[in-house]
N, C-alpha and C. Protein backbone atom coordinates (compact mmCIF):
# COMPACT_ATOMS: atom_id res chain seq x y z
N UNK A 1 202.54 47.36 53.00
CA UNK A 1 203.43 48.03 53.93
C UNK A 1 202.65 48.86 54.94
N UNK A 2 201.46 49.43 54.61
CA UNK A 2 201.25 50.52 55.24
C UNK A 2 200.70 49.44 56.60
N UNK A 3 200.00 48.37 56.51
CA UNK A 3 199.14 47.57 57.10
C UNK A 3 200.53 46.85 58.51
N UNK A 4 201.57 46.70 57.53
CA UNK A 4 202.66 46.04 58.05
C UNK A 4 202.90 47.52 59.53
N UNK A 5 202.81 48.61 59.10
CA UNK A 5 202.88 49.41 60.31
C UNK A 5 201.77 49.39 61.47
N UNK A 6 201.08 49.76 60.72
CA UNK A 6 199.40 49.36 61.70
C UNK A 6 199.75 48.11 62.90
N UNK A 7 200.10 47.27 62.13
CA UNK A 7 200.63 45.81 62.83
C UNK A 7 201.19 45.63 64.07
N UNK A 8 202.49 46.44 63.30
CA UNK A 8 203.62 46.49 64.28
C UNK A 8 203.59 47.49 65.55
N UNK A 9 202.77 48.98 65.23
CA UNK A 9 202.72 49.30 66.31
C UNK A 9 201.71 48.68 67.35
N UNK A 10 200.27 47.85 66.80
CA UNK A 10 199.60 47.53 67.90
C UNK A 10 200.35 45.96 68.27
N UNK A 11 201.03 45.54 68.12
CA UNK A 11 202.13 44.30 68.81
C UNK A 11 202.72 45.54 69.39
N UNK A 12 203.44 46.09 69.15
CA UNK A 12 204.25 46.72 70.11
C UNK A 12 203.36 47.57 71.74
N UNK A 13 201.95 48.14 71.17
CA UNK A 13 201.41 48.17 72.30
C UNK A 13 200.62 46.85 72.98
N UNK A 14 200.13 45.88 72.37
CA UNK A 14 199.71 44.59 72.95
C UNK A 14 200.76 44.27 73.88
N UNK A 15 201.96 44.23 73.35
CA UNK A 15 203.28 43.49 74.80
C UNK A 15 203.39 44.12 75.61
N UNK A 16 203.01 46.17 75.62
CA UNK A 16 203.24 47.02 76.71
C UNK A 16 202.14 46.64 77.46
N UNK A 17 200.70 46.30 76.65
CA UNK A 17 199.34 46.26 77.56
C UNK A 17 199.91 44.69 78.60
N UNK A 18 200.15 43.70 77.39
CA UNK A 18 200.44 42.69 78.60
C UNK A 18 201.39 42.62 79.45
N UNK A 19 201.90 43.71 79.74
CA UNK A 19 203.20 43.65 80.86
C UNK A 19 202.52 43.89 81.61
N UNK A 20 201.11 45.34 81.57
CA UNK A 20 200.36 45.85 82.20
C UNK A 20 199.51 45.31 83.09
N UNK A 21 199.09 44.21 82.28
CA UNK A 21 197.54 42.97 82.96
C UNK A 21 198.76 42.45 83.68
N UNK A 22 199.91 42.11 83.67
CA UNK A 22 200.51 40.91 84.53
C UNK A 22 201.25 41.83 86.12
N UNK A 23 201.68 42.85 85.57
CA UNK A 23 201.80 43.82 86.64
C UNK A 23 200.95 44.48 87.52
N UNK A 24 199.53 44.49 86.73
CA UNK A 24 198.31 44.54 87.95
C UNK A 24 198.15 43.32 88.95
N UNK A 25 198.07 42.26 87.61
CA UNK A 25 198.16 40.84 88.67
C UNK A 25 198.90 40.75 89.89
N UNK A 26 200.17 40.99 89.50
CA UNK A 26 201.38 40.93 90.82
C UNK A 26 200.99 41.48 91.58
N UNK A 27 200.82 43.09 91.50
CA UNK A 27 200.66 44.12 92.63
C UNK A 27 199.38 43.34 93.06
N UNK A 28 198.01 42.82 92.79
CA UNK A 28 196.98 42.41 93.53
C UNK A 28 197.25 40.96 94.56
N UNK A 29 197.93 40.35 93.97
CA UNK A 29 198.99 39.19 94.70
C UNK A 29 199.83 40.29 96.15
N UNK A 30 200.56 40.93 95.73
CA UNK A 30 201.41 41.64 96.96
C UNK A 30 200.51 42.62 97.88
N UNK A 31 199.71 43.36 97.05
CA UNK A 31 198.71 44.16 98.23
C UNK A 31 198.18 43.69 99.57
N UNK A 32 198.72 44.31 100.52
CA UNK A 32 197.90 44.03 101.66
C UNK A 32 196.37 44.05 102.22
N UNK A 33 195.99 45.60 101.79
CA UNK A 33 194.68 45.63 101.27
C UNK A 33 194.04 45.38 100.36
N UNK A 34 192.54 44.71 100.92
CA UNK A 34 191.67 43.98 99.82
C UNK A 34 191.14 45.42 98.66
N UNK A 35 190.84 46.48 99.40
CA UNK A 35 190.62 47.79 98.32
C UNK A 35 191.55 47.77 97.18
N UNK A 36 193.12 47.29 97.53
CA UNK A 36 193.64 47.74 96.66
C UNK A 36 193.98 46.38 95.24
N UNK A 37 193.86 45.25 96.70
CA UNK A 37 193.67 43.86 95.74
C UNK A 37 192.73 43.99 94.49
N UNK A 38 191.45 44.82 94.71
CA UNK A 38 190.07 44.59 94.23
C UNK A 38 190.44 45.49 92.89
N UNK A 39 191.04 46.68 93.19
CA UNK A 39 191.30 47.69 92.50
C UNK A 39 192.47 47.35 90.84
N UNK A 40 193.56 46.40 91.66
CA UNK A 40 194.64 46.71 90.82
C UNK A 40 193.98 44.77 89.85
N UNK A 41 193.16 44.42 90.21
CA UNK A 41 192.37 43.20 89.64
C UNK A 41 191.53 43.54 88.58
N UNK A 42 190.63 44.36 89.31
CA UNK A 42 189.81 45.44 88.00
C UNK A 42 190.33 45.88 86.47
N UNK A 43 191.87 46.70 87.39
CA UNK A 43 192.67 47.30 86.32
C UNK A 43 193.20 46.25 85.19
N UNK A 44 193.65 45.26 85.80
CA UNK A 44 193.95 44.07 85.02
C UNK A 44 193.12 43.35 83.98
N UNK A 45 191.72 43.44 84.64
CA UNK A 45 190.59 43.40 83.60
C UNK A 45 190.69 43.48 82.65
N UNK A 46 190.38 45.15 82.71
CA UNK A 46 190.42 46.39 81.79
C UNK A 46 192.08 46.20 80.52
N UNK A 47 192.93 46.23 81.43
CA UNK A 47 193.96 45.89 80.30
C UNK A 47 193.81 44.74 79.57
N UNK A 48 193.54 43.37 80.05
CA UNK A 48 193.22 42.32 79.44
C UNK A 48 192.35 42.94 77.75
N UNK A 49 190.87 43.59 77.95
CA UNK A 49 189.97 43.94 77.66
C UNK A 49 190.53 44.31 76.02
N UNK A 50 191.48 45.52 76.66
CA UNK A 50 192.34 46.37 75.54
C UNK A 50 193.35 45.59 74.97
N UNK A 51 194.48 44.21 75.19
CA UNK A 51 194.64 43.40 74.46
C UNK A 51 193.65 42.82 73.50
N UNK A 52 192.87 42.15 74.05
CA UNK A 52 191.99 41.47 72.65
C UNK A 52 191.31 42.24 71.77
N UNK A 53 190.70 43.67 71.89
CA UNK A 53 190.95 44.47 71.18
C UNK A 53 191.40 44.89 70.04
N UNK A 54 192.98 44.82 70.28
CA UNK A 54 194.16 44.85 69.46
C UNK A 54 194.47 43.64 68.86
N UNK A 55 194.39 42.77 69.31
CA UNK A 55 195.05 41.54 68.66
C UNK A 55 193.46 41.14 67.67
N UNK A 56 192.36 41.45 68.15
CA UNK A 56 191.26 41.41 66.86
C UNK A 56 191.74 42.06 65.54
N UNK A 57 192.13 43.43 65.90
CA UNK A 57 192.73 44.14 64.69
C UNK A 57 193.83 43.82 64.13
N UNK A 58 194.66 43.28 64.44
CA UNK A 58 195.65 43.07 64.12
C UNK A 58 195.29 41.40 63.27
N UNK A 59 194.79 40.61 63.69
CA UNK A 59 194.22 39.57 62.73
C UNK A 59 193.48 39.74 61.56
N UNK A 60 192.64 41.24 61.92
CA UNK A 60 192.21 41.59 61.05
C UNK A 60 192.60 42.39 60.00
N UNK A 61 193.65 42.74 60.39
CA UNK A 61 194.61 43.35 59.19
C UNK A 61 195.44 42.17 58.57
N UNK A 62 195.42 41.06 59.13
CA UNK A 62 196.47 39.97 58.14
C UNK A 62 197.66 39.72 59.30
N UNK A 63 197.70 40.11 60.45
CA UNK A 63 198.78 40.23 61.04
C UNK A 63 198.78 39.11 61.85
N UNK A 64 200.17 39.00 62.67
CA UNK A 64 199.74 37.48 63.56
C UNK A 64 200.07 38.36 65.42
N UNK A 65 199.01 38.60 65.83
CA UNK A 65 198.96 39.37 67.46
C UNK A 65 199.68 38.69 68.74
N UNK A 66 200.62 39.62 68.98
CA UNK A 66 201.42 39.50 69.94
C UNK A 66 200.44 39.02 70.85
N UNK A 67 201.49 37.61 71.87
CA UNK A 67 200.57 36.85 73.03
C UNK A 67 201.63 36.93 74.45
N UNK A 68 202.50 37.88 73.57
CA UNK A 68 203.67 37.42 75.36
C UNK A 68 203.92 39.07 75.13
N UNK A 69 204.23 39.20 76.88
CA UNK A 69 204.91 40.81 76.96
C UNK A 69 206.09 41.11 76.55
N UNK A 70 206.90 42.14 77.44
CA UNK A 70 208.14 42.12 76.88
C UNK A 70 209.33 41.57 77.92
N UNK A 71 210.53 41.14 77.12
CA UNK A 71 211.29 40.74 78.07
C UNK A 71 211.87 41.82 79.20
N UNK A 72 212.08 42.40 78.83
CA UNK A 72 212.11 43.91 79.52
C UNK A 72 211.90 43.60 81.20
N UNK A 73 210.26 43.51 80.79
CA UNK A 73 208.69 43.75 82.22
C UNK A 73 209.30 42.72 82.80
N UNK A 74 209.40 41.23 82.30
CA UNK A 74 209.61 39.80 82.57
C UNK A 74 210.91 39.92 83.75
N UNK A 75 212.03 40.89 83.53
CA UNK A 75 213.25 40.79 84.11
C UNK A 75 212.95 42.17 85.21
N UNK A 76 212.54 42.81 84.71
CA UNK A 76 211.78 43.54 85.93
C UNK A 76 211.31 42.96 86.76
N UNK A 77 209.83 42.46 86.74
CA UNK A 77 209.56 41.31 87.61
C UNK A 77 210.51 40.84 88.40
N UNK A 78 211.26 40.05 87.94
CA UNK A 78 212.02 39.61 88.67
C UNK A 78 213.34 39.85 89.50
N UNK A 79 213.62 40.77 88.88
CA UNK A 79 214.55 41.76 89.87
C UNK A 79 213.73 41.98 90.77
N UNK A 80 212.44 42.83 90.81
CA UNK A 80 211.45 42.76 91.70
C UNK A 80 211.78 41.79 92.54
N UNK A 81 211.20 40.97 92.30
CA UNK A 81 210.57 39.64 93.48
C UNK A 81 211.92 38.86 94.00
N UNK A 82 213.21 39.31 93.47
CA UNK A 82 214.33 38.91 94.20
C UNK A 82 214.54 40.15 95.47
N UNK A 83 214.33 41.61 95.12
CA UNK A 83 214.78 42.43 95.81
C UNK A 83 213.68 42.24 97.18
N UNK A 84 212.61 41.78 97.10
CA UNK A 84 211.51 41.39 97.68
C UNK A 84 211.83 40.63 98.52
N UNK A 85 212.17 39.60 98.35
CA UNK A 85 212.58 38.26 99.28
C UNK A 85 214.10 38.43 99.68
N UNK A 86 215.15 39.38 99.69
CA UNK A 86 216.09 39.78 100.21
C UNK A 86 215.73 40.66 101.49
N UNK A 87 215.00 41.93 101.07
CA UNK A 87 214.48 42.78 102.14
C UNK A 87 213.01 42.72 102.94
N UNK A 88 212.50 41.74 102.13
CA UNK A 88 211.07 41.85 102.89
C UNK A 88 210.08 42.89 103.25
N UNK A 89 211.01 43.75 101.69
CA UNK A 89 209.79 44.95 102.44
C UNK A 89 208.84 45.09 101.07
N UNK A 90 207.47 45.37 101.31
CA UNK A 90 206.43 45.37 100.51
C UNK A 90 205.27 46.23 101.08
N UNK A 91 205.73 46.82 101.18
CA UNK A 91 203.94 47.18 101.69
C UNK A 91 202.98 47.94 100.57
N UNK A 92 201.77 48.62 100.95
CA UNK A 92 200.78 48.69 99.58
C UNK A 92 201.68 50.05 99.42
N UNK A 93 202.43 50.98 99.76
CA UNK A 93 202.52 52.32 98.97
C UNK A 93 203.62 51.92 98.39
N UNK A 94 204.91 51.12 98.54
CA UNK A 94 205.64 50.49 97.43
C UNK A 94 204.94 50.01 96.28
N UNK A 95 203.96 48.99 96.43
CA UNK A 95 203.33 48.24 95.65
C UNK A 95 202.90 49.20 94.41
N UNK A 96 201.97 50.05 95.26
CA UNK A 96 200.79 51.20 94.40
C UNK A 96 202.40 52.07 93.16
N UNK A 97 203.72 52.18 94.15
CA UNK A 97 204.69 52.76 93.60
C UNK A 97 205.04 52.42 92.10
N UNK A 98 205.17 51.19 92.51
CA UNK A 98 205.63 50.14 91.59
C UNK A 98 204.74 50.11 90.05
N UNK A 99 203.50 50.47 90.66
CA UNK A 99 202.69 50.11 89.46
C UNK A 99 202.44 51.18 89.10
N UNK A 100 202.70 52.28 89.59
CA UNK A 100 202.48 53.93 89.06
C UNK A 100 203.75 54.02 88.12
N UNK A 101 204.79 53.51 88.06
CA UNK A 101 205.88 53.55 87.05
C UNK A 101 205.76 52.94 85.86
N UNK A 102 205.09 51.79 86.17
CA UNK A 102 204.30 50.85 85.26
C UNK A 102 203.62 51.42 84.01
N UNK A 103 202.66 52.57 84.75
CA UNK A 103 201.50 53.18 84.40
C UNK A 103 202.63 54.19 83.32
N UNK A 104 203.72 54.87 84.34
CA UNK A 104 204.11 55.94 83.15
C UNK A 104 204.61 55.68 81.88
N UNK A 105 205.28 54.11 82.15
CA UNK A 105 205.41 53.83 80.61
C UNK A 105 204.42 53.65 79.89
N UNK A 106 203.37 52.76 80.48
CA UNK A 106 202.38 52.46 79.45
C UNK A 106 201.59 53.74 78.50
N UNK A 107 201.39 54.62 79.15
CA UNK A 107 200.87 56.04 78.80
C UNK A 107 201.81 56.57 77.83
N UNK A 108 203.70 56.76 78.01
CA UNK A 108 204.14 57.33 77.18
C UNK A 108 204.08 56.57 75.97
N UNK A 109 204.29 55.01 75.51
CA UNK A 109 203.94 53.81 74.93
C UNK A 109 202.82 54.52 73.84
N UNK A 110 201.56 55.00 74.58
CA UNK A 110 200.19 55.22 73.66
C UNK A 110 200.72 56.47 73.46
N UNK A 111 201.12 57.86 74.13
CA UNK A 111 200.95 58.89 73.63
C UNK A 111 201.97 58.81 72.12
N UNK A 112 202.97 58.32 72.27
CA UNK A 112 203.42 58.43 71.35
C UNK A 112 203.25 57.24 70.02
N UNK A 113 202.27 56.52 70.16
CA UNK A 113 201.26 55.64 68.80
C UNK A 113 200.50 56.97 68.80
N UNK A 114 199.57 57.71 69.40
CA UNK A 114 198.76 58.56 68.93
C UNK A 114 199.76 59.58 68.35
N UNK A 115 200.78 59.77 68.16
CA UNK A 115 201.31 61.09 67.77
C UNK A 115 201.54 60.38 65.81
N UNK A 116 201.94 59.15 65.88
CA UNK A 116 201.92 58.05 64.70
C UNK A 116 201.35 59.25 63.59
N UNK A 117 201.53 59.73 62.43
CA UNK A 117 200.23 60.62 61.49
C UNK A 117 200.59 59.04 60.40
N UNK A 118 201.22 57.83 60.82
CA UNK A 118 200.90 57.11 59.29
C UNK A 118 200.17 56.02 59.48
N UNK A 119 199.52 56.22 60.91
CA UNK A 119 198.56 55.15 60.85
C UNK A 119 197.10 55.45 60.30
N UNK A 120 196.58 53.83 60.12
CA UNK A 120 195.00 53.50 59.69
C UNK A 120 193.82 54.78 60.45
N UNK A 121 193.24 55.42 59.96
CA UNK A 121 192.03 55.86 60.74
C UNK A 121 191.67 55.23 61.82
N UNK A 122 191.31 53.85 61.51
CA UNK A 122 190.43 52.70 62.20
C UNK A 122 191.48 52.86 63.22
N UNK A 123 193.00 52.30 62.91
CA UNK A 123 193.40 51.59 64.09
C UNK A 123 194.06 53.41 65.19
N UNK A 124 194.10 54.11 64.73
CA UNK A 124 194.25 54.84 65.27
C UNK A 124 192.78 55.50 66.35
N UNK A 125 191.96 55.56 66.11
CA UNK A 125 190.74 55.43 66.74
C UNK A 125 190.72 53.94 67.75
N UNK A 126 190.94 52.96 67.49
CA UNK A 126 190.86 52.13 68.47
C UNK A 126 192.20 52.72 70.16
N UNK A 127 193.05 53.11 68.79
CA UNK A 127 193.97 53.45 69.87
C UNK A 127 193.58 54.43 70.97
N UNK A 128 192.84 55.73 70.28
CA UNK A 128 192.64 56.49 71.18
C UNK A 128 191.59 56.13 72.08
N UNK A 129 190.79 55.12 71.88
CA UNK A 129 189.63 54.52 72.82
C UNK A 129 189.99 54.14 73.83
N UNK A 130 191.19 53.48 73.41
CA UNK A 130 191.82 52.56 74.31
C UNK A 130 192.69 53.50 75.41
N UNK A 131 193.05 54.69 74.93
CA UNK A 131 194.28 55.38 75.57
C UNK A 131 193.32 55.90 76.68
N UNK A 132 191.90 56.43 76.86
CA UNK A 132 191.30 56.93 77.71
C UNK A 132 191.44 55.92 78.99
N UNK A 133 191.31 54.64 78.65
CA UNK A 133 191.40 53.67 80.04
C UNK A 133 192.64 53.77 81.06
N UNK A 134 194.07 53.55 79.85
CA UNK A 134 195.18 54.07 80.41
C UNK A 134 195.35 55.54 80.98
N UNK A 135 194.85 56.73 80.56
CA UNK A 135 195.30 57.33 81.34
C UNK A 135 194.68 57.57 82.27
N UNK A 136 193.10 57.04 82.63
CA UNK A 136 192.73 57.20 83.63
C UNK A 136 193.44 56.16 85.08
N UNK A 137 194.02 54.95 84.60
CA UNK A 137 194.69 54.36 85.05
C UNK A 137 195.87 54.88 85.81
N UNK A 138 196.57 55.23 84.81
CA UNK A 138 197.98 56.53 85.03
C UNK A 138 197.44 57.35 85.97
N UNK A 139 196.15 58.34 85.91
CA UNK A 139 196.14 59.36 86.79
C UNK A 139 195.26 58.65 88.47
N UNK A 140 194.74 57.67 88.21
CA UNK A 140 194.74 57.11 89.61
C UNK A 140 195.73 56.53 90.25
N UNK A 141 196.39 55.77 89.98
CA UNK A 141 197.32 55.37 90.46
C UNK A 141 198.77 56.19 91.20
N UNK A 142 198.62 57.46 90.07
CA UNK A 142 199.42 58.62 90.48
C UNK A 142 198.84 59.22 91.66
N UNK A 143 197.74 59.72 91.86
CA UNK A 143 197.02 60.42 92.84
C UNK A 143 196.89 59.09 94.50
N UNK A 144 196.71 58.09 93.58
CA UNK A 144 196.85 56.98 95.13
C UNK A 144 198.34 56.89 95.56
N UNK A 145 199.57 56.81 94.70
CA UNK A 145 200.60 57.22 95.63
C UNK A 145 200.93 58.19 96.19
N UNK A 146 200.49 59.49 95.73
CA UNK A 146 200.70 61.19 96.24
C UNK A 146 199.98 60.61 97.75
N UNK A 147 198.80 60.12 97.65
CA UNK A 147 197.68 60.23 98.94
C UNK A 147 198.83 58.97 100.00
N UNK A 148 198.89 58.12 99.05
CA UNK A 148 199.71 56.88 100.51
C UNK A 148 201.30 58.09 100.95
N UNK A 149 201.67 58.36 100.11
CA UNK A 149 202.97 58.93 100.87
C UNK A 149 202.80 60.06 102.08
N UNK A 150 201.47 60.70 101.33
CA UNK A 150 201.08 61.91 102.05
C UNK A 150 201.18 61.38 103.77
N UNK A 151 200.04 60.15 104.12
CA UNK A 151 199.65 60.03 105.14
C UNK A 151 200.63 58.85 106.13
């Protein structure tokens, strides 16, 4: 049982991370600028990075690792990319917008696995390794929309 939790919360953050990698993807697809193409590609990396990660541990606990996000992100998306091709409006401080909301779930997602007191040592340490990427993520992305709205 205890392992069965371990499990379940890193599937439950693996589908938040992969909403994450696929929502960087998009926004680097919609960006106008290559800075920000380059940027939100990187980020996607990096989340990729922190999936396999998790889904190592999670095999390695006996578990079988989440490979799809959530339906949730999926219908987001696509409300997205309908409201998109109705209005035609996109530009990078929507975009950067878009993915700064992104960011706040993903962050509340980890803060509250780190608050978890019944998880593994191990997997709780991976978690918090992992949470440093996200929130540095979270706090750029926050500070690049403050700066695009600003100007």
């Amino acid at each position: 049982m205890f392992d069965n939790k371990n499990v379940s919360t890193l599937n439950s953050l693996i589908a938040t991370t992969l909403d994450s990698v696929d929502g960087y993807r998009k926004a680097a697809e919609e960006a106008n600028a290559a800075q920000f193409r380059d940027l939100f590609l990187n980020r996607a990396n990096e989340r990729q990075t922190i999936v396999s990660a998790f889904q190592a541990k999670v095999r390695e606990l006996g578990g079988n690792p989440e490979d799809d996000g959530t339906v949730l992100a999926s219908a987001h998306r696509a409300f997205l990319g309908l409201r998109d091709a109705l209005t035609g409006d996109r530009d990078d401080a929507a975009v950067v917008a878009e993915v700064e909301r992104g960011e706040d779930h993903i962050k509340a997602k980890f803060e509250s696995a780190l608050k978890d007191g019944d998880l593994d040592p191990a997997v709780q340490q991976l978690i918090q390794s992992s949470f440093a990427s996200v929130r540095d993520g979270h706090d750029q992305m926050s500070a690049l929309k403050h700066q695009l709205n600003a100007s």
